[in-house]
N, C-alpha and C. Protein backbone atom coordinates (compact mmCIF):
# COMPACT_ATOMS: atom_id res chain seq x y z
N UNK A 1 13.19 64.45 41.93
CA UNK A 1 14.16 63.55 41.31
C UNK A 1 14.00 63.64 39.80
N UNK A 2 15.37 63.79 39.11
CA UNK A 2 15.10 64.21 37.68
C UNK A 2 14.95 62.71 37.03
N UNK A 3 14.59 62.37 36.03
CA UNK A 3 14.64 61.35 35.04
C UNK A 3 15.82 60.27 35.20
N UNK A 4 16.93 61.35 35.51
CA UNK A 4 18.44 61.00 35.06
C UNK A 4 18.56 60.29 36.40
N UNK A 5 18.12 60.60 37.93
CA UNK A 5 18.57 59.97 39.23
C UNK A 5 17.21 59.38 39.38
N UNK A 6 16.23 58.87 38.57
CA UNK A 6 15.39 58.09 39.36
C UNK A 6 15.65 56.77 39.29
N UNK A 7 14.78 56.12 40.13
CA UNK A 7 15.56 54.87 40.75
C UNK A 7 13.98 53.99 40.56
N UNK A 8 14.23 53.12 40.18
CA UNK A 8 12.88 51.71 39.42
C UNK A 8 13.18 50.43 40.36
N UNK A 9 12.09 50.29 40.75
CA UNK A 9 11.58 48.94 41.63
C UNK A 9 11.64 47.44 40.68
N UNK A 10 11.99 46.56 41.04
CA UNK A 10 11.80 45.41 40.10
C UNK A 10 10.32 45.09 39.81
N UNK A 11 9.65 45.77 40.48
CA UNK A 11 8.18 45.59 39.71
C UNK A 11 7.73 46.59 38.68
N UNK A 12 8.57 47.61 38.96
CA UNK A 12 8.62 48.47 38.14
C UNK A 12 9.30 48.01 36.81
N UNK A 13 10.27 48.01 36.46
CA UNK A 13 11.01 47.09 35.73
C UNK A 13 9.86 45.87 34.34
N UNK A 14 9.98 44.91 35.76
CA UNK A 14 8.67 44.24 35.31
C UNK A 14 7.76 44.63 34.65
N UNK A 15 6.89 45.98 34.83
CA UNK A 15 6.29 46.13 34.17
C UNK A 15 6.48 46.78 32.78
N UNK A 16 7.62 47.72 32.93
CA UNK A 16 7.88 48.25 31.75
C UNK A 16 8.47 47.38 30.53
N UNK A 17 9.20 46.15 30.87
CA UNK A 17 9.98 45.22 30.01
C UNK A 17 8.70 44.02 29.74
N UNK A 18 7.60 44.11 30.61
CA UNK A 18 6.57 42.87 30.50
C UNK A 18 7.33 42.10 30.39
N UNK A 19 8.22 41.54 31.46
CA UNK A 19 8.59 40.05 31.59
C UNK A 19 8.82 39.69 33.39
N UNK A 20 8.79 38.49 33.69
CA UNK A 20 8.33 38.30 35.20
C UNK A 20 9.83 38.78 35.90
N UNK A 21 9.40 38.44 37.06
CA UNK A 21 10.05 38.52 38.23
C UNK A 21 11.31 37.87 37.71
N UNK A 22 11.30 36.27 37.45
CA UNK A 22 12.78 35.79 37.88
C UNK A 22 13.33 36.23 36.54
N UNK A 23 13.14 36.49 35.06
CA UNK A 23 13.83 37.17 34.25
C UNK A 23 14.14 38.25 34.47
N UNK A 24 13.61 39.27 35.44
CA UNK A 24 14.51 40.47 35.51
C UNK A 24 15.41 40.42 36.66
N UNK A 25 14.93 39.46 37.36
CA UNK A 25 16.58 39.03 38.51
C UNK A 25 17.92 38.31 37.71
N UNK A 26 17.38 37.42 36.88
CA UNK A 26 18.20 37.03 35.92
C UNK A 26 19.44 37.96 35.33
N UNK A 27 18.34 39.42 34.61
CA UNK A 27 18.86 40.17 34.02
C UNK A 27 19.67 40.66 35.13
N UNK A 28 19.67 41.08 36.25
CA UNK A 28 20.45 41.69 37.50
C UNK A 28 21.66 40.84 37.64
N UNK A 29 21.30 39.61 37.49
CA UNK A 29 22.17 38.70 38.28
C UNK A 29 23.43 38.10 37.30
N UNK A 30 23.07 38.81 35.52
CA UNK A 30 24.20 38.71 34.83
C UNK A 30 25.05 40.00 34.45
N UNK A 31 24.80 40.60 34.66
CA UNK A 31 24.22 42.38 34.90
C UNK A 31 24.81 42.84 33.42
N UNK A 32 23.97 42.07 32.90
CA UNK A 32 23.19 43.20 32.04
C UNK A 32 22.08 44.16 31.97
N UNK A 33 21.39 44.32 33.35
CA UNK A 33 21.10 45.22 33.47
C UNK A 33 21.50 46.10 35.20
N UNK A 34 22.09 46.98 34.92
CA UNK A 34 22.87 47.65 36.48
C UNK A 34 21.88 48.31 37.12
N UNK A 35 22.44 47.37 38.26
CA UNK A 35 21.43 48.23 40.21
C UNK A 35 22.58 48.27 40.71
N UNK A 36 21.48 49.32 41.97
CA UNK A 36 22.08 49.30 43.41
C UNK A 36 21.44 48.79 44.07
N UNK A 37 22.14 48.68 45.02
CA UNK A 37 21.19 47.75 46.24
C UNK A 37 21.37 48.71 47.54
N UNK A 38 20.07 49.31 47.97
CA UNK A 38 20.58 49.74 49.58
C UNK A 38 19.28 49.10 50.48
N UNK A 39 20.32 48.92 51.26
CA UNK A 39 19.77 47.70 52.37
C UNK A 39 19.35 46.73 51.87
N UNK A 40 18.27 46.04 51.78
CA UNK A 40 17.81 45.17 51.22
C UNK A 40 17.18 45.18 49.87
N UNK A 41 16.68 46.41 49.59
CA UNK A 41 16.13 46.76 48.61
C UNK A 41 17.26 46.99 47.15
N UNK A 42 16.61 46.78 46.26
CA UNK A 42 17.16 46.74 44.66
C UNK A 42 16.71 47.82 43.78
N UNK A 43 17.24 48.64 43.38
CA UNK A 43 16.98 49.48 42.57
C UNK A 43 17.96 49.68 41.45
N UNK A 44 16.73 50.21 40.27
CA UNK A 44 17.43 50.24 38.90
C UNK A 44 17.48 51.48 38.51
N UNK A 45 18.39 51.80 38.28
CA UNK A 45 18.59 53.71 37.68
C UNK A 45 17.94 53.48 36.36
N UNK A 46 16.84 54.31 36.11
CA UNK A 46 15.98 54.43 34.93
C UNK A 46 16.73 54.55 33.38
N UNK A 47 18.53 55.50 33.94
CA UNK A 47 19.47 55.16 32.59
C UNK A 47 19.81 53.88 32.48
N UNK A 48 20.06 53.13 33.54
CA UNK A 48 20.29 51.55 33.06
C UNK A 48 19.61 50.77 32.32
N UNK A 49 18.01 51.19 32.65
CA UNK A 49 17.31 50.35 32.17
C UNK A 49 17.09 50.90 30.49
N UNK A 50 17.07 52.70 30.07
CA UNK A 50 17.57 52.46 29.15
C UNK A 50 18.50 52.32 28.21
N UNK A 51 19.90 51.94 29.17
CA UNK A 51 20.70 51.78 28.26
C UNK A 51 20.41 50.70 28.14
N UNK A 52 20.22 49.38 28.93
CA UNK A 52 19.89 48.05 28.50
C UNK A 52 18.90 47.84 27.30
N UNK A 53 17.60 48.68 26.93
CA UNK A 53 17.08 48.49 25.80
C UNK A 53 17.77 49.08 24.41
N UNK A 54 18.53 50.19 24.56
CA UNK A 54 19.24 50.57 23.31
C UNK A 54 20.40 49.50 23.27
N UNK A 55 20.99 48.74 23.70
CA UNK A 55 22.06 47.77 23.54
C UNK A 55 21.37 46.60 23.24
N UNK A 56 20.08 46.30 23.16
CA UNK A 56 19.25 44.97 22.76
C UNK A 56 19.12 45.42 21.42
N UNK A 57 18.28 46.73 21.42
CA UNK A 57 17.95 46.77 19.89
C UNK A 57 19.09 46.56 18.93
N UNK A 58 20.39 47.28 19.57
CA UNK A 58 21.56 47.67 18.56
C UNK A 58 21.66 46.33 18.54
N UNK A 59 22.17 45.45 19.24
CA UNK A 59 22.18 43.59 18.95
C UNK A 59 21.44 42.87 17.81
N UNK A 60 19.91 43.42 18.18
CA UNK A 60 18.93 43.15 17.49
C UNK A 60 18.75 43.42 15.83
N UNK A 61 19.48 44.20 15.43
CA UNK A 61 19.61 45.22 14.49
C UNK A 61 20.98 44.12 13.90
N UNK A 62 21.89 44.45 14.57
CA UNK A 62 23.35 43.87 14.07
C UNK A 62 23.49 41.97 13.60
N UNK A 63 22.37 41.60 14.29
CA UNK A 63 21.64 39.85 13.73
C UNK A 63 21.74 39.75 12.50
């Protein structure tokens, strides 16, 4: 699986953003940051997650 199709666990997530559980469901659940869901399980395409940090900084920046 290349970089581009891998797929991140919400603990995964978690760890890379260091923030808990219900803030990164949060983040899912306003979707600003984009999953899929198969079956029960949640997964984050590793481009989502960084497009979600380049669209914070650019925010961050534009303050």
């Amino acid at each position: 699986m290349t970089a581009d199709t891998e797929l991140l666990t919400v603990p995964q997530v978690m760890a890379r953003l260091q923030l808990g559980r219900s803030a990164v469901y949060d983040l899912l659940r306003t979707r600003q940051l984009a999953s899929i869901t198969l079956g029960r399980a949640r997964r984050i395409p590793a481009h989502a997650l960084t497009d979600f940090i380049h669209t914070r900084l650019d925010q961050e920046a534009a303050a």
